[in-house]
Protein backbone atom coordinates (compact mmCIF):
# COMPACT_ATOMS: atom_id res chain seq x y z
CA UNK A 1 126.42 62.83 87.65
CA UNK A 2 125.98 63.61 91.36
CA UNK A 3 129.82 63.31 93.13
CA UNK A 4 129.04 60.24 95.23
CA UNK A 5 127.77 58.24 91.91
CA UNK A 6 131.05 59.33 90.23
CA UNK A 7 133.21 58.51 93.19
CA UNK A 8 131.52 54.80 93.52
CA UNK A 9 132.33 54.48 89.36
CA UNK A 10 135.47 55.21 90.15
CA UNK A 11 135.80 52.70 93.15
CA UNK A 12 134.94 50.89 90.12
CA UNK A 13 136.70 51.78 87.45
CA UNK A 14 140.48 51.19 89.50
CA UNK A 15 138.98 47.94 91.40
CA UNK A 16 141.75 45.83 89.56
CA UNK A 17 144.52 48.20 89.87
CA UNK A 18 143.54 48.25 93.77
CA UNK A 19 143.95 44.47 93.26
CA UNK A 20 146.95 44.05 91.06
CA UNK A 21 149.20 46.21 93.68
CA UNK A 22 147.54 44.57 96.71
CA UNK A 23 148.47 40.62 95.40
CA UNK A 24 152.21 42.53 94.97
CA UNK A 25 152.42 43.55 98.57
CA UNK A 26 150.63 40.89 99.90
CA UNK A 27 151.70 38.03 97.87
CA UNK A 28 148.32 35.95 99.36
CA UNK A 29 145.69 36.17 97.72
CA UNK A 30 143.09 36.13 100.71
CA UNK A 31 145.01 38.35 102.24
CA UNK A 32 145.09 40.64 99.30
CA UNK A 33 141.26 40.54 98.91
CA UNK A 34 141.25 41.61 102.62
CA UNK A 35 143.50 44.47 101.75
CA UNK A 36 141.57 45.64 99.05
CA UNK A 37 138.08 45.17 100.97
CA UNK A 38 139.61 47.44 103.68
CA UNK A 39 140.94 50.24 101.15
CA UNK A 40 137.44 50.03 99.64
CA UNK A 41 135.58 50.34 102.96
CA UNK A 42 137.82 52.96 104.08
CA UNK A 43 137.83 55.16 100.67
CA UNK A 44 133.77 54.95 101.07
CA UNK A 45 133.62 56.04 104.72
CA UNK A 46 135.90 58.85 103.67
CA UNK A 47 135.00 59.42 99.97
CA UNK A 48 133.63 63.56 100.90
CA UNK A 49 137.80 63.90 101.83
CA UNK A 50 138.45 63.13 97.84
CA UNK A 51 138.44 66.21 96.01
CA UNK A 52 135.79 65.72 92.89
CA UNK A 53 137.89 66.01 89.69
CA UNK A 54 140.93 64.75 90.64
CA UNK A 55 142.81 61.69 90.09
CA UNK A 56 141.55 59.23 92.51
CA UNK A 57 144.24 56.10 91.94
CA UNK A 58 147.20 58.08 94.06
CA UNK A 59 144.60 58.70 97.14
CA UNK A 60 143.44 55.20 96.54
CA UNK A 61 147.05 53.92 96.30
CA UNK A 62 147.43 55.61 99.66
CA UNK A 63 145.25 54.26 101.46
CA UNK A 64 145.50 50.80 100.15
CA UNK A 65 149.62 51.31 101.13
CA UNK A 66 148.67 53.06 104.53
CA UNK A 67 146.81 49.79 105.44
CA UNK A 68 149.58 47.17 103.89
CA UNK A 69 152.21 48.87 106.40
CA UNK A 70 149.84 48.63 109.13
CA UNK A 71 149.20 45.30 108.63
CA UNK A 72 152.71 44.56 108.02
CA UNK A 73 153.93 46.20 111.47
CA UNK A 74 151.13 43.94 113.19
CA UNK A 75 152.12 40.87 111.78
CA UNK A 76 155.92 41.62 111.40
CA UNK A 77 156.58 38.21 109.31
CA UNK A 78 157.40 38.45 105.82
CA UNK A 79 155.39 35.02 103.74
CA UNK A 80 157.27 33.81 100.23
CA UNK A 81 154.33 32.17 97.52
CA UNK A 82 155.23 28.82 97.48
CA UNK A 83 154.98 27.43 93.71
CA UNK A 84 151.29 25.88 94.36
CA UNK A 85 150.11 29.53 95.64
CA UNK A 86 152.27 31.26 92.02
CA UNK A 87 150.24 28.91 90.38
CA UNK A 88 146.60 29.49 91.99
CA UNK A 89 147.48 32.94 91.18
CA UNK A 90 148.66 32.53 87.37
CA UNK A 91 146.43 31.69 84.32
CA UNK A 92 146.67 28.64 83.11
CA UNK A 93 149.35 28.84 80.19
CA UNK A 94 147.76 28.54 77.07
CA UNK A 95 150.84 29.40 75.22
CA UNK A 96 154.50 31.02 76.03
CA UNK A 97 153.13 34.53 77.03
CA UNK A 98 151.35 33.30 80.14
CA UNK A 99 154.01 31.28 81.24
CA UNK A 100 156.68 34.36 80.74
CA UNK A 101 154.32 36.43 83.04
CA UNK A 102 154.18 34.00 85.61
CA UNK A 103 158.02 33.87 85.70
CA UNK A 104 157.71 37.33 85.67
CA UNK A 105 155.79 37.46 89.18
CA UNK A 106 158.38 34.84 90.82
CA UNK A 107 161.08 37.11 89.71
CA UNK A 108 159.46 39.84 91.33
CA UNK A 109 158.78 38.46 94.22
CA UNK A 110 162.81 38.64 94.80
CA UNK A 111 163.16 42.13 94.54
CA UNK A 112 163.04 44.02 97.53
CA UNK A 113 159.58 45.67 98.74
CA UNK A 114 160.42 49.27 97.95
CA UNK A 115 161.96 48.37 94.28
CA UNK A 116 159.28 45.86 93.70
CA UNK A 117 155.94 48.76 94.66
CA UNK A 118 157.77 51.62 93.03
CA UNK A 119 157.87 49.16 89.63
CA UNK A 120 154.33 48.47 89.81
CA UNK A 121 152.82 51.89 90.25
CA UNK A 122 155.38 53.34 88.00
CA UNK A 123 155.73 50.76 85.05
CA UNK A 124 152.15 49.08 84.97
CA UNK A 125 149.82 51.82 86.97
CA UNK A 126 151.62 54.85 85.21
CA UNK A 127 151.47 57.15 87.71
CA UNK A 128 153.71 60.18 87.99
CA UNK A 129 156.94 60.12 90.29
CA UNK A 130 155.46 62.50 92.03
CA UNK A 131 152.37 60.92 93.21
CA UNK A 132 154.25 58.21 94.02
CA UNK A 133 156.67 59.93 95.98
CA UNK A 134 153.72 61.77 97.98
CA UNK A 135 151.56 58.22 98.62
CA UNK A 136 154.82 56.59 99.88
CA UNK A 137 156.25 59.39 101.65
CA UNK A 138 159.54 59.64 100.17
CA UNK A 139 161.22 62.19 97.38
CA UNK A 140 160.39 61.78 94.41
CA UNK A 141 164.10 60.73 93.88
CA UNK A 142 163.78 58.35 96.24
CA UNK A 143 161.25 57.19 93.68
CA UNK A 144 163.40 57.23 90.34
CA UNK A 145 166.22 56.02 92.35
CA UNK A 146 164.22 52.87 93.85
CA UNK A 147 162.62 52.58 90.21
CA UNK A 148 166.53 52.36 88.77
CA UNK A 149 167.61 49.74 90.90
CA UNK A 150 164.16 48.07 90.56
CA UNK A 151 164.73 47.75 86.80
CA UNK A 152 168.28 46.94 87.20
CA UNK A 153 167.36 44.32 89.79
CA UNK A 154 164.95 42.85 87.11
CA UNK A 155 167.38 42.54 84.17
CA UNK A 156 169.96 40.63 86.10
CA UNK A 157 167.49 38.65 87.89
CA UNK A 158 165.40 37.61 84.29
CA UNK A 159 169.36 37.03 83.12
CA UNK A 160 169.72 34.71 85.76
CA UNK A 161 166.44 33.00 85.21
CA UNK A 162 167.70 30.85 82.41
CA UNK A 163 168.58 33.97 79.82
CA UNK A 164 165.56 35.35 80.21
CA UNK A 165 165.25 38.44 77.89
CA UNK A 166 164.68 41.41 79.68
């Protein structure tokens, strides 16, 4: 397969991750879709800059972060989901495990930004500390650090939310 048809697959292949971490930064779904159009249209322009064979999610993840703090330093005014939004967002419960997910996401939503990205591309992406630490531009014990206090931040938080079991 010639390297631009195998970078578009894996445009492809990590378009949901790309959107997953963008509706967590975000937390607007338009504006989400934005971010991930401009990560897309960015990672195309550049895609020769990707080195063939590598993983592509932590220069994805880069770029996708790069233009969230952008963004973020332009507009410079933080927006909480209100319920109607959680629930545009959620899957209609069909039975409990829906429902516990979309608790899930509210609780989330009140842990701070860095706890809250380093739990998503750690816990549910799987990427290495490392990466992490290099696409956010911290140590990566900045990264387990964050990650502690995100998970500690979670348990007390789901313990608060009517005995939720972590």
């Amino acid at each position: 397969m010639n390297p631009e048809r195998q970078f578009h697959q894996l445009l492809l292949d990590n378009l949901d991750r790309l959107r997953r971490y963008a509706r967590v930064l975000e937390r607007d779904p338009a504006a989400a879709d934005d971010l991930v159009q401009d990560t897309l249209e960015r990672a195309w322009r550049n895609w020769r800059r990707w080195r063939s064979g590598s993983d592509i999610r932590p220069w994805l993840f880069s770029i996708l972060h790069n233009r969230h703090v952008d963004h973020v330093r332009r507009a410079r005014q933080a927006t909480e989901l209100s319920d109607a939004e959680w629930e545009r967002l959620a899957v209609p419960p069909g039975h409990e495990r829906e429902s516990r997910l979309r608790d899930l996401g509210r609780i989330l939503t009140r842990l701070p930004d860095e706890q809250r990205e380093v739990l998503l591309l750690v816990v549910v992406e799987e990427m290495r500390y490392q990466d992490v630490a290099s696409m956010l531009g911290v140590p990566a014990g900045t990264v387990m650090s964050r990650l502690h206090r995100g998970r500690e931040g979670l348990r007390r938080l789901m313990t608060e939310q009517g005995g939720m079991e972590p």
